[in-house]
PDB file of N, CA and C in Angstrom:
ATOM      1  N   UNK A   1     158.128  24.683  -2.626  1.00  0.00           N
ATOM      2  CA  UNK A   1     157.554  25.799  -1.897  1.00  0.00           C
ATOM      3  C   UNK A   1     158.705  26.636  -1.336  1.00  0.00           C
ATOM      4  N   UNK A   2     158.093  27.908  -1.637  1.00  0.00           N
ATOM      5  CA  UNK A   2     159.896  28.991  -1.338  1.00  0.00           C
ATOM      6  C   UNK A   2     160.059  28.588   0.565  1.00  0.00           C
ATOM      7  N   UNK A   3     160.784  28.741   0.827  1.00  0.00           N
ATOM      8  CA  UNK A   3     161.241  28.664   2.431  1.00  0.00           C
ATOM      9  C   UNK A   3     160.207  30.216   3.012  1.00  0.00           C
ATOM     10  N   UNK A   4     160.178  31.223   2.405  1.00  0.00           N
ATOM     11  CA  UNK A   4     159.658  32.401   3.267  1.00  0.00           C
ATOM     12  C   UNK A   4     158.219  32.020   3.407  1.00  0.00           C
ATOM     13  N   UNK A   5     157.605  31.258   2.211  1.00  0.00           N
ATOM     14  CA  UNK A   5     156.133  30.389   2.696  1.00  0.00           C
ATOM     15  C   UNK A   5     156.509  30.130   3.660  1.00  0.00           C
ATOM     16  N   UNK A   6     156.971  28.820   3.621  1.00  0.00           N
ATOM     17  CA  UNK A   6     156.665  27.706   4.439  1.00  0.00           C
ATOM     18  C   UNK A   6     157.288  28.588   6.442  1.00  0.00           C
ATOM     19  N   UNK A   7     158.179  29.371   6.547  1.00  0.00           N
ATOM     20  CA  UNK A   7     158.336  30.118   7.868  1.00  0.00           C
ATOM     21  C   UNK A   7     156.891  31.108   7.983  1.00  0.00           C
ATOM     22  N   UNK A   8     156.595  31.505   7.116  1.00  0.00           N
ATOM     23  CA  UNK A   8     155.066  32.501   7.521  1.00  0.00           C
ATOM     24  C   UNK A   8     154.262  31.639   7.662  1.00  0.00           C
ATOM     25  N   UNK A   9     154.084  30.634   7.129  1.00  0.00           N
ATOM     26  CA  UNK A   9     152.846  29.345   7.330  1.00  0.00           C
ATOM     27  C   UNK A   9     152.981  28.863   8.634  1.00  0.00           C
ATOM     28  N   UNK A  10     154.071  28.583   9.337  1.00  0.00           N
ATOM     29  CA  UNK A  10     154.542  28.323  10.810  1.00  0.00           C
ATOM     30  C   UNK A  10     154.385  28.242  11.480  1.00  0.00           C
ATOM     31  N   UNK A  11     154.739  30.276  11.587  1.00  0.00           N
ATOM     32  CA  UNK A  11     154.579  31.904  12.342  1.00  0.00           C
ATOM     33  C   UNK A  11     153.201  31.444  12.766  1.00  0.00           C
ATOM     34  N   UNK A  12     152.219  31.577  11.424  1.00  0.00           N
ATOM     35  CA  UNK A  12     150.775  31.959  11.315  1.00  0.00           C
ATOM     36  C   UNK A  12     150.156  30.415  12.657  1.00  0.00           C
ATOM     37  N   UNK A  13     151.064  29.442  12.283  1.00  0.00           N
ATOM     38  CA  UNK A  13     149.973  27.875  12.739  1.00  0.00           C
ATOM     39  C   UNK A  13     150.662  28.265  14.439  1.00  0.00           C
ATOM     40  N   UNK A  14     152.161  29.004  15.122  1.00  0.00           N
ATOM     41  CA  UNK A  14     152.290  28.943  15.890  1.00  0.00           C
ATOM     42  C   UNK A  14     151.640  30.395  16.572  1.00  0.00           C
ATOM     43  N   UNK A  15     151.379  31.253  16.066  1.00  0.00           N
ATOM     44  CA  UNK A  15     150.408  32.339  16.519  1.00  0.00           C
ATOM     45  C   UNK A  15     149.126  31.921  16.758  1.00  0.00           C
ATOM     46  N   UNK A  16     148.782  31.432  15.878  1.00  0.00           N
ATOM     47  CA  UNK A  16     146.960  31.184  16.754  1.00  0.00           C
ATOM     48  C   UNK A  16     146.939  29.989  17.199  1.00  0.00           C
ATOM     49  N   UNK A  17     147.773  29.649  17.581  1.00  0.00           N
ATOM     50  CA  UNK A  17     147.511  28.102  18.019  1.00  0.00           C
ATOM     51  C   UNK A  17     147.952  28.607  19.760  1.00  0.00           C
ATOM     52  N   UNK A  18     148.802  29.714  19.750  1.00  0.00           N
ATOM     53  CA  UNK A  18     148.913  30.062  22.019  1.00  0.00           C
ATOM     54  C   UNK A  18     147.770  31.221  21.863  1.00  0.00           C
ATOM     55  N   UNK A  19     147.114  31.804  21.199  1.00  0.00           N
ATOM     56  CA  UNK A  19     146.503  33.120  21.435  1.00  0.00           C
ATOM     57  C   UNK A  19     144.788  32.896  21.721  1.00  0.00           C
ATOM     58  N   UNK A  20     144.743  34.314  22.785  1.00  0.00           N
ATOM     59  CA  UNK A  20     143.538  33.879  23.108  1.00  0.00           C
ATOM     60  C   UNK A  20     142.135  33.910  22.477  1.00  0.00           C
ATOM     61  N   UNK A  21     142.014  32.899  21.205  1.00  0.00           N
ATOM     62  CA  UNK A  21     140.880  33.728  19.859  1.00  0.00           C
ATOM     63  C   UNK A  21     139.506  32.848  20.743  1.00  0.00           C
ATOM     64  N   UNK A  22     138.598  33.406  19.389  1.00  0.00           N
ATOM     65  CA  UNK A  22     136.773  32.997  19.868  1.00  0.00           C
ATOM     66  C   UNK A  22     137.096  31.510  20.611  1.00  0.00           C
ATOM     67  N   UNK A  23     137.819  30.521  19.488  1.00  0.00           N
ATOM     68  CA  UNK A  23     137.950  29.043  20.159  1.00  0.00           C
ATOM     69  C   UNK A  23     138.217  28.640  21.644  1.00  0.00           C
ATOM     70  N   UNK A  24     139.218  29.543  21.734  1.00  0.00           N
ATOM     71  CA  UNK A  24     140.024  29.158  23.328  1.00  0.00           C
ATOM     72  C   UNK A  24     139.114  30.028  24.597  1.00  0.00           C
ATOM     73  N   UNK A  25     138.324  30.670  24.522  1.00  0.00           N
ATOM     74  CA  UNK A  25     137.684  31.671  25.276  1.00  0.00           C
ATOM     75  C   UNK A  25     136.635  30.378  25.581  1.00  0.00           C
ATOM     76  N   UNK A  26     135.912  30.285  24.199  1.00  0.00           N
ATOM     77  CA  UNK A  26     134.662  29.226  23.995  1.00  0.00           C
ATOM     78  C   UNK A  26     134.795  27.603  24.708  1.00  0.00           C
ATOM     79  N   UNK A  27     135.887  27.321  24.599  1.00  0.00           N
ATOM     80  CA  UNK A  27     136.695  25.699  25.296  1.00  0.00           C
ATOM     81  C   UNK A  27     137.199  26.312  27.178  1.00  0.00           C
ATOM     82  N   UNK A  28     137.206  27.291  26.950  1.00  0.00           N
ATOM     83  CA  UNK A  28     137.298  27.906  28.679  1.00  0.00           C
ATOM     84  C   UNK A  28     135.960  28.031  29.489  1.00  0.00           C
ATOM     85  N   UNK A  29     135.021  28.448  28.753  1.00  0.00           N
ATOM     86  CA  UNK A  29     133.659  28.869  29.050  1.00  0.00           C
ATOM     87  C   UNK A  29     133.245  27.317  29.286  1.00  0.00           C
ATOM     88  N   UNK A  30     133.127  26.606  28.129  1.00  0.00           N
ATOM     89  CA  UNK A  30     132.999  25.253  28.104  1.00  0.00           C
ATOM     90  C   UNK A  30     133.272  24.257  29.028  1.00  0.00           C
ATOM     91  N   UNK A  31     134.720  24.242  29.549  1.00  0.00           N
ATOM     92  CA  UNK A  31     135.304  23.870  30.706  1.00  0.00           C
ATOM     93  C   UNK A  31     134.767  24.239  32.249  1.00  0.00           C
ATOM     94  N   UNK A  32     134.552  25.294  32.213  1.00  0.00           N
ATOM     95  CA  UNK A  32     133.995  25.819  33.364  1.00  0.00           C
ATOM     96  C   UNK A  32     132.473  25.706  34.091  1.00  0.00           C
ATOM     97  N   UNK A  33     132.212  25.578  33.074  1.00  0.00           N
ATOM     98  CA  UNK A  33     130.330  25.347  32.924  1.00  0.00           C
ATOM     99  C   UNK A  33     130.027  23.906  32.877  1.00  0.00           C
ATOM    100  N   UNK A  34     131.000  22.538  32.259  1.00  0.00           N
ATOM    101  CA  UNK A  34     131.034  21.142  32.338  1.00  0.00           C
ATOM    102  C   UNK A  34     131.764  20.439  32.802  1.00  0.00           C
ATOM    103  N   UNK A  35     133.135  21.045  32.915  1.00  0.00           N
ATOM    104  CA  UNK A  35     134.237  20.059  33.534  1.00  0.00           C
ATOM    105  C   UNK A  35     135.200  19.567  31.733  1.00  0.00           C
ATOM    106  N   UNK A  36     136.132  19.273  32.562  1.00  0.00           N
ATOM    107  CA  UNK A  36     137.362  18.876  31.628  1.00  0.00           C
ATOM    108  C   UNK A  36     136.528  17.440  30.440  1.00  0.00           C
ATOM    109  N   UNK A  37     136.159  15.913  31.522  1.00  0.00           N
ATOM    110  CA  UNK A  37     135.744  15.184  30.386  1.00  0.00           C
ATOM    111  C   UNK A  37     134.633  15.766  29.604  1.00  0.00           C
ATOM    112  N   UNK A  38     133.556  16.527  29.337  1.00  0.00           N
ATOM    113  CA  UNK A  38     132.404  16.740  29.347  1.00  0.00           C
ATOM    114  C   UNK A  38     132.849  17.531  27.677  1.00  0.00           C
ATOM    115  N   UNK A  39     134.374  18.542  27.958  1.00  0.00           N
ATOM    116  CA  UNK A  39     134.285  19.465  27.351  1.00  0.00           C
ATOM    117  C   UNK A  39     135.706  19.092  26.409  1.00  0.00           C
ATOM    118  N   UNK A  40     135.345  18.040  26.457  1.00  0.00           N
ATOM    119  CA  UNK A  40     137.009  17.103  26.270  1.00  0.00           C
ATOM    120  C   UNK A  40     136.859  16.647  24.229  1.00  0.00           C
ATOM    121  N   UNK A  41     135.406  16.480  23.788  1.00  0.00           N
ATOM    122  CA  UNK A  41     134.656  16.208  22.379  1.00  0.00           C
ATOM    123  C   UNK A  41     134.947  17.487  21.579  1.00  0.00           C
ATOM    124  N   UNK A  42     134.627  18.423  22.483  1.00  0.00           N
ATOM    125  CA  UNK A  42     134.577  19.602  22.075  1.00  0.00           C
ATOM    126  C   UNK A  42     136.153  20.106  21.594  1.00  0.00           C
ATOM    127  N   UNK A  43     137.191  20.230  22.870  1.00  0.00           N
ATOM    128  CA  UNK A  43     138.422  20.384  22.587  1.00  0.00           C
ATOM    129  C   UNK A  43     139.080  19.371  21.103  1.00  0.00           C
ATOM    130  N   UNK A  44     139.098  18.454  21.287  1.00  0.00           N
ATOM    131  CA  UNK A  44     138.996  17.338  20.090  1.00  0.00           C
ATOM    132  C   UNK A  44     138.429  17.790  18.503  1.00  0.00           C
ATOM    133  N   UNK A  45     137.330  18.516  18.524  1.00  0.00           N
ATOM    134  CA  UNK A  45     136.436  19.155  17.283  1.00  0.00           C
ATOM    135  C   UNK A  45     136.967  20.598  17.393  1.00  0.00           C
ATOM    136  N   UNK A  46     138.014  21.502  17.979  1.00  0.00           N
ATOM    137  CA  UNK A  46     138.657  22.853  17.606  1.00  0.00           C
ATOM    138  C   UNK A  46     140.023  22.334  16.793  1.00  0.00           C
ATOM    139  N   UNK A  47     140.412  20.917  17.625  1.00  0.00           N
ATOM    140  CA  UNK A  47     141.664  20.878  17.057  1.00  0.00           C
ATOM    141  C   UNK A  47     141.848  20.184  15.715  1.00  0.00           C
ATOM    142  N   UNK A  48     140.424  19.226  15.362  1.00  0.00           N
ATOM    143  CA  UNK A  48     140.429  18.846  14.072  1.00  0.00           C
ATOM    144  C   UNK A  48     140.310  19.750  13.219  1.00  0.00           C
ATOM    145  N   UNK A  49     139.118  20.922  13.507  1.00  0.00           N
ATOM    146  CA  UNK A  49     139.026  22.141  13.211  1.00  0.00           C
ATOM    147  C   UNK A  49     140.106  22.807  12.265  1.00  0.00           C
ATOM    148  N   UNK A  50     141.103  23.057  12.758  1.00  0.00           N
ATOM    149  CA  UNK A  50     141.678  23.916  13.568  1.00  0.00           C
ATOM    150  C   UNK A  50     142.921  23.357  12.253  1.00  0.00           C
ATOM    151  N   UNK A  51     143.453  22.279  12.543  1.00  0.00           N
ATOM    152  CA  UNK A  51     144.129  21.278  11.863  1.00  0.00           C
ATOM    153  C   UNK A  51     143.462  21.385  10.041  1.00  0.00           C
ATOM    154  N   UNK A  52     142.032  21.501  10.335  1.00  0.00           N
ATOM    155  CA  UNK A  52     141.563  20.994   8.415  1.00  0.00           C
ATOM    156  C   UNK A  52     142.047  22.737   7.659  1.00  0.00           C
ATOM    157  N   UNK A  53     141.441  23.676   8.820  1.00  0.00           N
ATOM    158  CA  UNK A  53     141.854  25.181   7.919  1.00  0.00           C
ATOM    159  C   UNK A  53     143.061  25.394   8.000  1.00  0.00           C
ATOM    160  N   UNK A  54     144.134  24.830   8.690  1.00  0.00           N
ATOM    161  CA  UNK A  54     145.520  25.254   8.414  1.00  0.00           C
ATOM    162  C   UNK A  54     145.923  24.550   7.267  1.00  0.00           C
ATOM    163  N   UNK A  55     145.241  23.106   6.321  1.00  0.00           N
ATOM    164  CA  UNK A  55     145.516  22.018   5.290  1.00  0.00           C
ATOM    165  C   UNK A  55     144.690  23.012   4.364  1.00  0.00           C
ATOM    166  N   UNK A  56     143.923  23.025   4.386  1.00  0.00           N
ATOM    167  CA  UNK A  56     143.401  23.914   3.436  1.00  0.00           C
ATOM    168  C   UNK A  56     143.637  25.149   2.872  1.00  0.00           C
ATOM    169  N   UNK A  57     143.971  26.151   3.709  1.00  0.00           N
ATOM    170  CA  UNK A  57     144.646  27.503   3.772  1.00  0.00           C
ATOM    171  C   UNK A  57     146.205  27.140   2.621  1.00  0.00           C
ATOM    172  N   UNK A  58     146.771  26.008   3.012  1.00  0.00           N
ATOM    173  CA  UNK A  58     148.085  25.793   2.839  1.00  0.00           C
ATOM    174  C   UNK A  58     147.804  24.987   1.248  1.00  0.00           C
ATOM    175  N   UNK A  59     147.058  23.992   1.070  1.00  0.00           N
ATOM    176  CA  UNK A  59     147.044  24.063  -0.247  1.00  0.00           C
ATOM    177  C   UNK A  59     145.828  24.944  -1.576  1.00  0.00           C
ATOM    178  N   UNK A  60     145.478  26.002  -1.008  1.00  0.00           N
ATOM    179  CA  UNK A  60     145.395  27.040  -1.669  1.00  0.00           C
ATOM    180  C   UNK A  60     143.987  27.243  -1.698  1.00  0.00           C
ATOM    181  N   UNK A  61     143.270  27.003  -0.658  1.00  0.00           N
ATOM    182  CA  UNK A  61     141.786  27.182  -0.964  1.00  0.00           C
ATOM    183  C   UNK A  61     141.290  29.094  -1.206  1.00  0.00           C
ATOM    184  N   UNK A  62     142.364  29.749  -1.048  1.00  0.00           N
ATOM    185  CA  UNK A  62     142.048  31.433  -1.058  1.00  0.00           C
ATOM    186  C   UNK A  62     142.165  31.705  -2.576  1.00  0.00           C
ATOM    187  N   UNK A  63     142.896  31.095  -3.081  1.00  0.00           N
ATOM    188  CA  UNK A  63     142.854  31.328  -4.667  1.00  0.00           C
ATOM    189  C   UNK A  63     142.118  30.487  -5.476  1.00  0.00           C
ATOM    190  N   UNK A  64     141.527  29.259  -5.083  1.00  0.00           N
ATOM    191  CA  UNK A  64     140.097  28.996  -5.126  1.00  0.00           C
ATOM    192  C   UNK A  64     138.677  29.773  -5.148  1.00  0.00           C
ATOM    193  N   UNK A  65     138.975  30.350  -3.947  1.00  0.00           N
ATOM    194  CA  UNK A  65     137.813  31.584  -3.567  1.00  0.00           C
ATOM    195  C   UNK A  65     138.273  32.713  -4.800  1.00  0.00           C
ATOM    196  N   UNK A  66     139.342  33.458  -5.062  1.00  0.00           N
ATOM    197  CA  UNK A  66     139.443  34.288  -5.638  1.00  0.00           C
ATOM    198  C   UNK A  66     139.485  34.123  -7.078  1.00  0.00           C
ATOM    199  N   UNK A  67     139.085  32.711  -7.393  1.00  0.00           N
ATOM    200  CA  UNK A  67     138.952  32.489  -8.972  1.00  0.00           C
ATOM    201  C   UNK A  67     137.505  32.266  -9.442  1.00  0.00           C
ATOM    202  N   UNK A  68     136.791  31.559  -8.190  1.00  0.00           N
ATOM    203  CA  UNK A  68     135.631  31.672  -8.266  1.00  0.00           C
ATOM    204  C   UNK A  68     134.747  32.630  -7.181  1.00  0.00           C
ATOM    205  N   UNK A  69     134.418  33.666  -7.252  1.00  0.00           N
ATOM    206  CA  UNK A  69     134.443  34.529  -6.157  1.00  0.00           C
ATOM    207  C   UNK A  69     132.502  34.181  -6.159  1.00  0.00           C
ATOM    208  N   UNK A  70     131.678  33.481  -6.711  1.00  0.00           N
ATOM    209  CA  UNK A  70     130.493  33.451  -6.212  1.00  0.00           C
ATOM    210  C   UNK A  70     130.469  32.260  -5.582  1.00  0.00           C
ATOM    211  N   UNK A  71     131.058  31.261  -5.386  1.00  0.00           N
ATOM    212  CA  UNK A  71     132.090  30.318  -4.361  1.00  0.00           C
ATOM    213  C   UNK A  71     131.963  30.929  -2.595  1.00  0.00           C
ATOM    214  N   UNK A  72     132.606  31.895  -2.947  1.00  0.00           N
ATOM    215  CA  UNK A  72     132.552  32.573  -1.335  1.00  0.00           C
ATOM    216  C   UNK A  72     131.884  32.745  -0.990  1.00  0.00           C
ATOM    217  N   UNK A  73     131.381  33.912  -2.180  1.00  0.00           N
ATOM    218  CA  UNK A  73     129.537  34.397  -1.483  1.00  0.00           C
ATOM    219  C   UNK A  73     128.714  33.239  -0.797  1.00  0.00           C
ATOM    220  N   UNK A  74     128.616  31.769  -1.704  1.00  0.00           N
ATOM    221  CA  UNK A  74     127.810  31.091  -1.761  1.00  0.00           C
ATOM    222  C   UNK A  74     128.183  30.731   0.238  1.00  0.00           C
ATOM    223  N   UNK A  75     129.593  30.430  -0.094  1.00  0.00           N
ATOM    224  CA  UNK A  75     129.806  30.114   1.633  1.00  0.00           C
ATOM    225  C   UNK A  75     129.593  30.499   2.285  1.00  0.00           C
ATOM    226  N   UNK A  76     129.600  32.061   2.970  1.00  0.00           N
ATOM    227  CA  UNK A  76     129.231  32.785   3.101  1.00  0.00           C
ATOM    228  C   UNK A  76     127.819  32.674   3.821  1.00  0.00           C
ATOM    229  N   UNK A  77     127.274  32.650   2.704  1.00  0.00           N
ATOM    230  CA  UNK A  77     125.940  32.490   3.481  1.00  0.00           C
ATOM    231  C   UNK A  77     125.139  31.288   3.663  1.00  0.00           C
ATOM    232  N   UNK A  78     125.803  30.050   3.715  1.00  0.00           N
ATOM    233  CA  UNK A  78     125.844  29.004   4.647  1.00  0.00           C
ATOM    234  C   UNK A  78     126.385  29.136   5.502  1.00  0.00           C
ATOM    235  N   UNK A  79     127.591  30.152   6.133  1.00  0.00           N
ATOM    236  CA  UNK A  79     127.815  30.084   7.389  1.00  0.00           C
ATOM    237  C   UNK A  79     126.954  30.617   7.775  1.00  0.00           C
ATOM    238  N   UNK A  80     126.286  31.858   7.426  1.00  0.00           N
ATOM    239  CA  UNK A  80     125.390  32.767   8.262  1.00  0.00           C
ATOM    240  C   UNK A  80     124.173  31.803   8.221  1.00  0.00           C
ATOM    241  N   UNK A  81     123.699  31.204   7.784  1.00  0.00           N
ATOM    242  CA  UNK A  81     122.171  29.938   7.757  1.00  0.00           C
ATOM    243  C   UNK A  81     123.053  28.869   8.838  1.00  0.00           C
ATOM    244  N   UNK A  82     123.524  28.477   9.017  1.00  0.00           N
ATOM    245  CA  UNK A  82     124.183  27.661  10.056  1.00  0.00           C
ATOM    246  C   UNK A  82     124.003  28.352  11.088  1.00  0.00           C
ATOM    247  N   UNK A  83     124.574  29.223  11.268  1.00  0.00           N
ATOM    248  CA  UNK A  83     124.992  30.022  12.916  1.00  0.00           C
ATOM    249  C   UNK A  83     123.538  30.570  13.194  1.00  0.00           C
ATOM    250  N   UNK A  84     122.528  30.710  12.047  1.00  0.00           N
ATOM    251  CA  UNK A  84     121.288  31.323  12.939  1.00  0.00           C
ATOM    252  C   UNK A  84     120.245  30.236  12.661  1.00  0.00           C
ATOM    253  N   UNK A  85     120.318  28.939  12.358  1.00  0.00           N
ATOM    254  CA  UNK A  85     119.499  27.781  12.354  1.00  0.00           C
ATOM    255  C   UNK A  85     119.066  27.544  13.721  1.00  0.00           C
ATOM    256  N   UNK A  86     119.612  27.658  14.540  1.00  0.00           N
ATOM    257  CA  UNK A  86     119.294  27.563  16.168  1.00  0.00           C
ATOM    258  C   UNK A  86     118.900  28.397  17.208  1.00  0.00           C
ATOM    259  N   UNK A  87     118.888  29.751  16.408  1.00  0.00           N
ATOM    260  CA  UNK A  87     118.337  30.790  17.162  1.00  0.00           C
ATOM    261  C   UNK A  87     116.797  30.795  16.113  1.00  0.00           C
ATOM    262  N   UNK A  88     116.935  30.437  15.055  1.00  0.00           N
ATOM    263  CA  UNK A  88     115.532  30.497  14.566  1.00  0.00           C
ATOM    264  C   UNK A  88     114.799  29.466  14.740  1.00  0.00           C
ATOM    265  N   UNK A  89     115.267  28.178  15.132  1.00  0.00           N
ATOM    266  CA  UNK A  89     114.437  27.375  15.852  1.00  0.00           C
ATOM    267  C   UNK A  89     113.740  27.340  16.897  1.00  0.00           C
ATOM    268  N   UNK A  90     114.571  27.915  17.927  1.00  0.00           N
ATOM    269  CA  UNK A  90     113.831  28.211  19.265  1.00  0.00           C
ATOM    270  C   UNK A  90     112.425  29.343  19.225  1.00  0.00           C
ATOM    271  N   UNK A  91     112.536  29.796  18.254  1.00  0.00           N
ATOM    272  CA  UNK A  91     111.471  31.188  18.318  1.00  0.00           C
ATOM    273  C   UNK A  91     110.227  30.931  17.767  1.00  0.00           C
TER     274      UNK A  91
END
């Protein structure tokens, strides 16, 4: 792997890993509303998280997507059926 990868791969894992994205806002909110042990499973499940898309990213799942591009789509919209499974339950 050329060296200018592996320093942008780094960059990228040491940039979002201090910055303030959806995760760290969401584990603050979390914290505040339960307390540290409560919200402690949660912190634990960003960083496994967090950890599997930087392994993945790194051995090439984007050119995966871009070889099979109805792949994405398909993902795609399992994320969106995931994220609204629970708002369409309640209703």
């Amino acid at each position: 792997m050329p060296t200018q990868v592996v320093v942008a791969f780094l960059v990228f894992a040491v940039v979002t890993l201090f910055t303030p994205g959806p995760n760290n806002v969401m584990l603050l909110s979390s914290g505040l509303n339960f307390g540290f042990r409560r919200t402690l499973p949660h912190i634990i499940g960003v960083a496994i998280g967090f950890a599997v898309m930087v392994v993945l990213v790194g051995l090439g799942l984007g050119a995966v997507f871009r070889a099979f591009p109805t792949l994405y789509t398909a993902l795609k919209y399992a994320g969106i059926a995931y994220l609204l499974y629970p708002v369409l339950m309640e209703a």
